[in-house]
C-alpha atoms as a PDB file:
ATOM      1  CA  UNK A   1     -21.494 -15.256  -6.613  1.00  0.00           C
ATOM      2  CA  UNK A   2     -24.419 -16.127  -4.848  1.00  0.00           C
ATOM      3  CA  UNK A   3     -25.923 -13.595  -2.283  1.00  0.00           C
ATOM      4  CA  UNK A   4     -25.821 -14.994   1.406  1.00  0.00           C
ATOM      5  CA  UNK A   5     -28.113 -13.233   4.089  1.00  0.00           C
ATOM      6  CA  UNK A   6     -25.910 -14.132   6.433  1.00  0.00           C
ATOM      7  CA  UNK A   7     -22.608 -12.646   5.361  1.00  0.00           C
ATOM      8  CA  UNK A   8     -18.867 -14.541   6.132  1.00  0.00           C
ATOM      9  CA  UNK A   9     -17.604 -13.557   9.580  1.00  0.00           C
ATOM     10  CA  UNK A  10     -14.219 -12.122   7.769  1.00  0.00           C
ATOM     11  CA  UNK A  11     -13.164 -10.395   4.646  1.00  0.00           C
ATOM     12  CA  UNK A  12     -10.387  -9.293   3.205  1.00  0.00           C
ATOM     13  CA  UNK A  13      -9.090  -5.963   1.559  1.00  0.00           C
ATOM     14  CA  UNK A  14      -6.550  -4.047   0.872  1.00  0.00           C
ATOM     15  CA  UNK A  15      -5.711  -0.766   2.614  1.00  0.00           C
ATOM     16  CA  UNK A  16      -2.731   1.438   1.425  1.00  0.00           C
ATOM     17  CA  UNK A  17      -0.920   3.209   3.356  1.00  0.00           C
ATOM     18  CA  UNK A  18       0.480   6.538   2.747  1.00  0.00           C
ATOM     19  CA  UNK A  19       4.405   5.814   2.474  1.00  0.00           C
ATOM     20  CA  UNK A  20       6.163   9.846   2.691  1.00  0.00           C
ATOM     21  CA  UNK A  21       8.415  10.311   0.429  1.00  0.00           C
ATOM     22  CA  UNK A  22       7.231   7.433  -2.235  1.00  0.00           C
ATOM     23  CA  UNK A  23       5.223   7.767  -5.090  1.00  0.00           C
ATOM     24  CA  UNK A  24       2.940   5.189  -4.599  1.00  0.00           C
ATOM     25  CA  UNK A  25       1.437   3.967  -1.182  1.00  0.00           C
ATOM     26  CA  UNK A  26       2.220   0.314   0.548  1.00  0.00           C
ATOM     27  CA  UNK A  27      -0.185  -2.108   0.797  1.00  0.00           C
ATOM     28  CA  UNK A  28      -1.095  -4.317   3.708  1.00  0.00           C
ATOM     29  CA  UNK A  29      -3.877  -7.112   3.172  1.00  0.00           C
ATOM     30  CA  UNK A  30      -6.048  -7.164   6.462  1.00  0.00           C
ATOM     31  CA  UNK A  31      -8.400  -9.803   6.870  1.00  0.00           C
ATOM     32  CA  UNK A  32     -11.636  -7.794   9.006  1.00  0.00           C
ATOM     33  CA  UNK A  33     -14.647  -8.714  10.965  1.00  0.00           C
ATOM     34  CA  UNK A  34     -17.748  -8.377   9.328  1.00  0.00           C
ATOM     35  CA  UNK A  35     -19.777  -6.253  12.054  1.00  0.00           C
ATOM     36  CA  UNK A  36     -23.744  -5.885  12.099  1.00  0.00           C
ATOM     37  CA  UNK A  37     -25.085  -2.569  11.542  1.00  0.00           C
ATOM     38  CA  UNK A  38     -26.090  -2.596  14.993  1.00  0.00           C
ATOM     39  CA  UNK A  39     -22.668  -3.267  15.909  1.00  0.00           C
ATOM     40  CA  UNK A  40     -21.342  -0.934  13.400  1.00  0.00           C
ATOM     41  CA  UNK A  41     -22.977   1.900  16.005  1.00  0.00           C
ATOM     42  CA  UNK A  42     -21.794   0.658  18.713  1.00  0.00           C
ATOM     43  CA  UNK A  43     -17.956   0.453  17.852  1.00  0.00           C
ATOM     44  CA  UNK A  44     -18.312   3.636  16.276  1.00  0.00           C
ATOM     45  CA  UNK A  45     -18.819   5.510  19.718  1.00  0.00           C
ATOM     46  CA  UNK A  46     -16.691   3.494  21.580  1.00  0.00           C
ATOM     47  CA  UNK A  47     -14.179   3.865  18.485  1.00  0.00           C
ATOM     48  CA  UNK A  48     -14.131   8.025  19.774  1.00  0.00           C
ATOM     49  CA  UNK A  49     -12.812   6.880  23.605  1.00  0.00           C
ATOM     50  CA  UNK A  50     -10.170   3.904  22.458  1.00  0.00           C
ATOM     51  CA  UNK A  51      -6.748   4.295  21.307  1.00  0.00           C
ATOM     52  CA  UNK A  52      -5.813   3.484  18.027  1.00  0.00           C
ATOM     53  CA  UNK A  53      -4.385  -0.095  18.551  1.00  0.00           C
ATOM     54  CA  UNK A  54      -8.008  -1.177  19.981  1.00  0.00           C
ATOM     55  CA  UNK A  55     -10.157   0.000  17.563  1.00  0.00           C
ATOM     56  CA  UNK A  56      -8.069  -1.685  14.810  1.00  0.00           C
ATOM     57  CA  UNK A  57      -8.197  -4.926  16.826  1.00  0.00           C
ATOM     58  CA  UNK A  58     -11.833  -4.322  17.237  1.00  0.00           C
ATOM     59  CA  UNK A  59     -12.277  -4.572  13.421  1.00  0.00           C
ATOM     60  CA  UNK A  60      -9.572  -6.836  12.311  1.00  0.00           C
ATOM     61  CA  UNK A  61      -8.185 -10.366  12.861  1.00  0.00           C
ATOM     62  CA  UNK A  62      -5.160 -10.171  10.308  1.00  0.00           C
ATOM     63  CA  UNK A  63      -2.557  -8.844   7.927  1.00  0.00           C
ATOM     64  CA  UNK A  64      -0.388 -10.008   5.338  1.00  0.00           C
ATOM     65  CA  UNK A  65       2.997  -8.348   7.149  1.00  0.00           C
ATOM     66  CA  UNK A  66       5.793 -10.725   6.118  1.00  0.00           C
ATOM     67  CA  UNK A  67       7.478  -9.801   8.946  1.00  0.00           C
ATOM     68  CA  UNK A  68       5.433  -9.449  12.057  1.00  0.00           C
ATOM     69  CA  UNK A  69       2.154 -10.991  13.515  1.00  0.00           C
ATOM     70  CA  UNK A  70      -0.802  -9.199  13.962  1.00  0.00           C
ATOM     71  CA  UNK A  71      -0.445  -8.437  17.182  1.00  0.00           C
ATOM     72  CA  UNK A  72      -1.013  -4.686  19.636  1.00  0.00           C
ATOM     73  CA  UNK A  73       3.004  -4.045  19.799  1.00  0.00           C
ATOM     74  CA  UNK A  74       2.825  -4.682  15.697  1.00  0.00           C
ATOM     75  CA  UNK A  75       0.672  -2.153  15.388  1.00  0.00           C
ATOM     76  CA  UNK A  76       2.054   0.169  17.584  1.00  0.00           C
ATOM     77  CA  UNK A  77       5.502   0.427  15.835  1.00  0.00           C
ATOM     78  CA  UNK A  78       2.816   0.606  12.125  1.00  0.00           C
ATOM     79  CA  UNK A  79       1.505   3.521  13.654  1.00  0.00           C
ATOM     80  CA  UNK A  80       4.438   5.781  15.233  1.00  0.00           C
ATOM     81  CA  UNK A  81       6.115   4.666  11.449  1.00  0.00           C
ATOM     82  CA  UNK A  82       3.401   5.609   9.536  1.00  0.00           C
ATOM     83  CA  UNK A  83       0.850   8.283  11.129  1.00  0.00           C
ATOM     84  CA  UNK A  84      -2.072   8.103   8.776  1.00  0.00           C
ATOM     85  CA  UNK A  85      -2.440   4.705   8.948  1.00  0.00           C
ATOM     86  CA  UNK A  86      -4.897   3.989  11.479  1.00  0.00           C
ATOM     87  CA  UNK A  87      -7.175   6.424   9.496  1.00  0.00           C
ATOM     88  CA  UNK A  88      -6.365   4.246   5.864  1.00  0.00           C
ATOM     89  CA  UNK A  89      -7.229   1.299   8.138  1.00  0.00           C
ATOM     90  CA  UNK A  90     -10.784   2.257   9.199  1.00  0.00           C
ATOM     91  CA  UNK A  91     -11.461   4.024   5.924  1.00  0.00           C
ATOM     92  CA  UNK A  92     -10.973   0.773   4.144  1.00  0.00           C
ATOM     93  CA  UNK A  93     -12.927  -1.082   6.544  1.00  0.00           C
ATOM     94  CA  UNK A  94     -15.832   1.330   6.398  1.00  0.00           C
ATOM     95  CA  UNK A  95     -15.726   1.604   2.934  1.00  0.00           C
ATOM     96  CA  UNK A  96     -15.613  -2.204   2.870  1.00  0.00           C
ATOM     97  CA  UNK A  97     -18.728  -2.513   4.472  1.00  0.00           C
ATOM     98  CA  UNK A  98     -20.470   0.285   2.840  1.00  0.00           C
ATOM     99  CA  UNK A  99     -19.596  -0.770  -0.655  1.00  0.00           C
ATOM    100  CA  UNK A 100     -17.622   2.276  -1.467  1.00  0.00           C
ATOM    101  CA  UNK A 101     -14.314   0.447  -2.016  1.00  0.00           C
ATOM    102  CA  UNK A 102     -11.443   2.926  -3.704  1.00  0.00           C
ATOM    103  CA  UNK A 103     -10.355   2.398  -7.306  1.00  0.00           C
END
């Protein structure tokens, strides 16, 4: 791959998401915003004041949920189903962008 100085406006990746009970975690493909580092600060302290449903649609622009859009009400009823999830979310995205993706 060639290197770009001017990196895509999206990206995908793949952030699991802690299923109780089940062995292994889902998976939900997001596709993300790619954020300058300048604008990496700034939605990280305005991240601290918004609820959960804004930050993610601060970051991201898609999923790969079959069965529901991407949407605020979508990821309302991901996140009283599945409590860690807006953490998974942002940990993928960070890591993403940091270049610490997990194994």
């Amino acid at each position: 791959m060639t290197f770009k100085l001017k990196p895509d406006p999206t990206f995908k990746t793949k952030v699991q998401i802690h299923i109780p009970g089940q062995p292994k975690p889902g998976e939900i493909e997001f596709v993300f915003k790619h954020k300058t580092r300048d604008e990496l600060r700034a939605f990280r302290e305005e991240a601290k004041t918004k609820a959960d449903e804004d930050v993610i649609l601060d970051i991201a622009d898609g999923w790969d949920v079959k069965d529901s859009a991407f949407c605020r009400d979508s990821l309302t009823e991901l996140f009283a189903n599945y409590s860690t999830a807006p953490a998974s979310i942002v940990d993928a995205y960070m890591g993403e962008l940091h270049g610490t993706r997990r194994a």
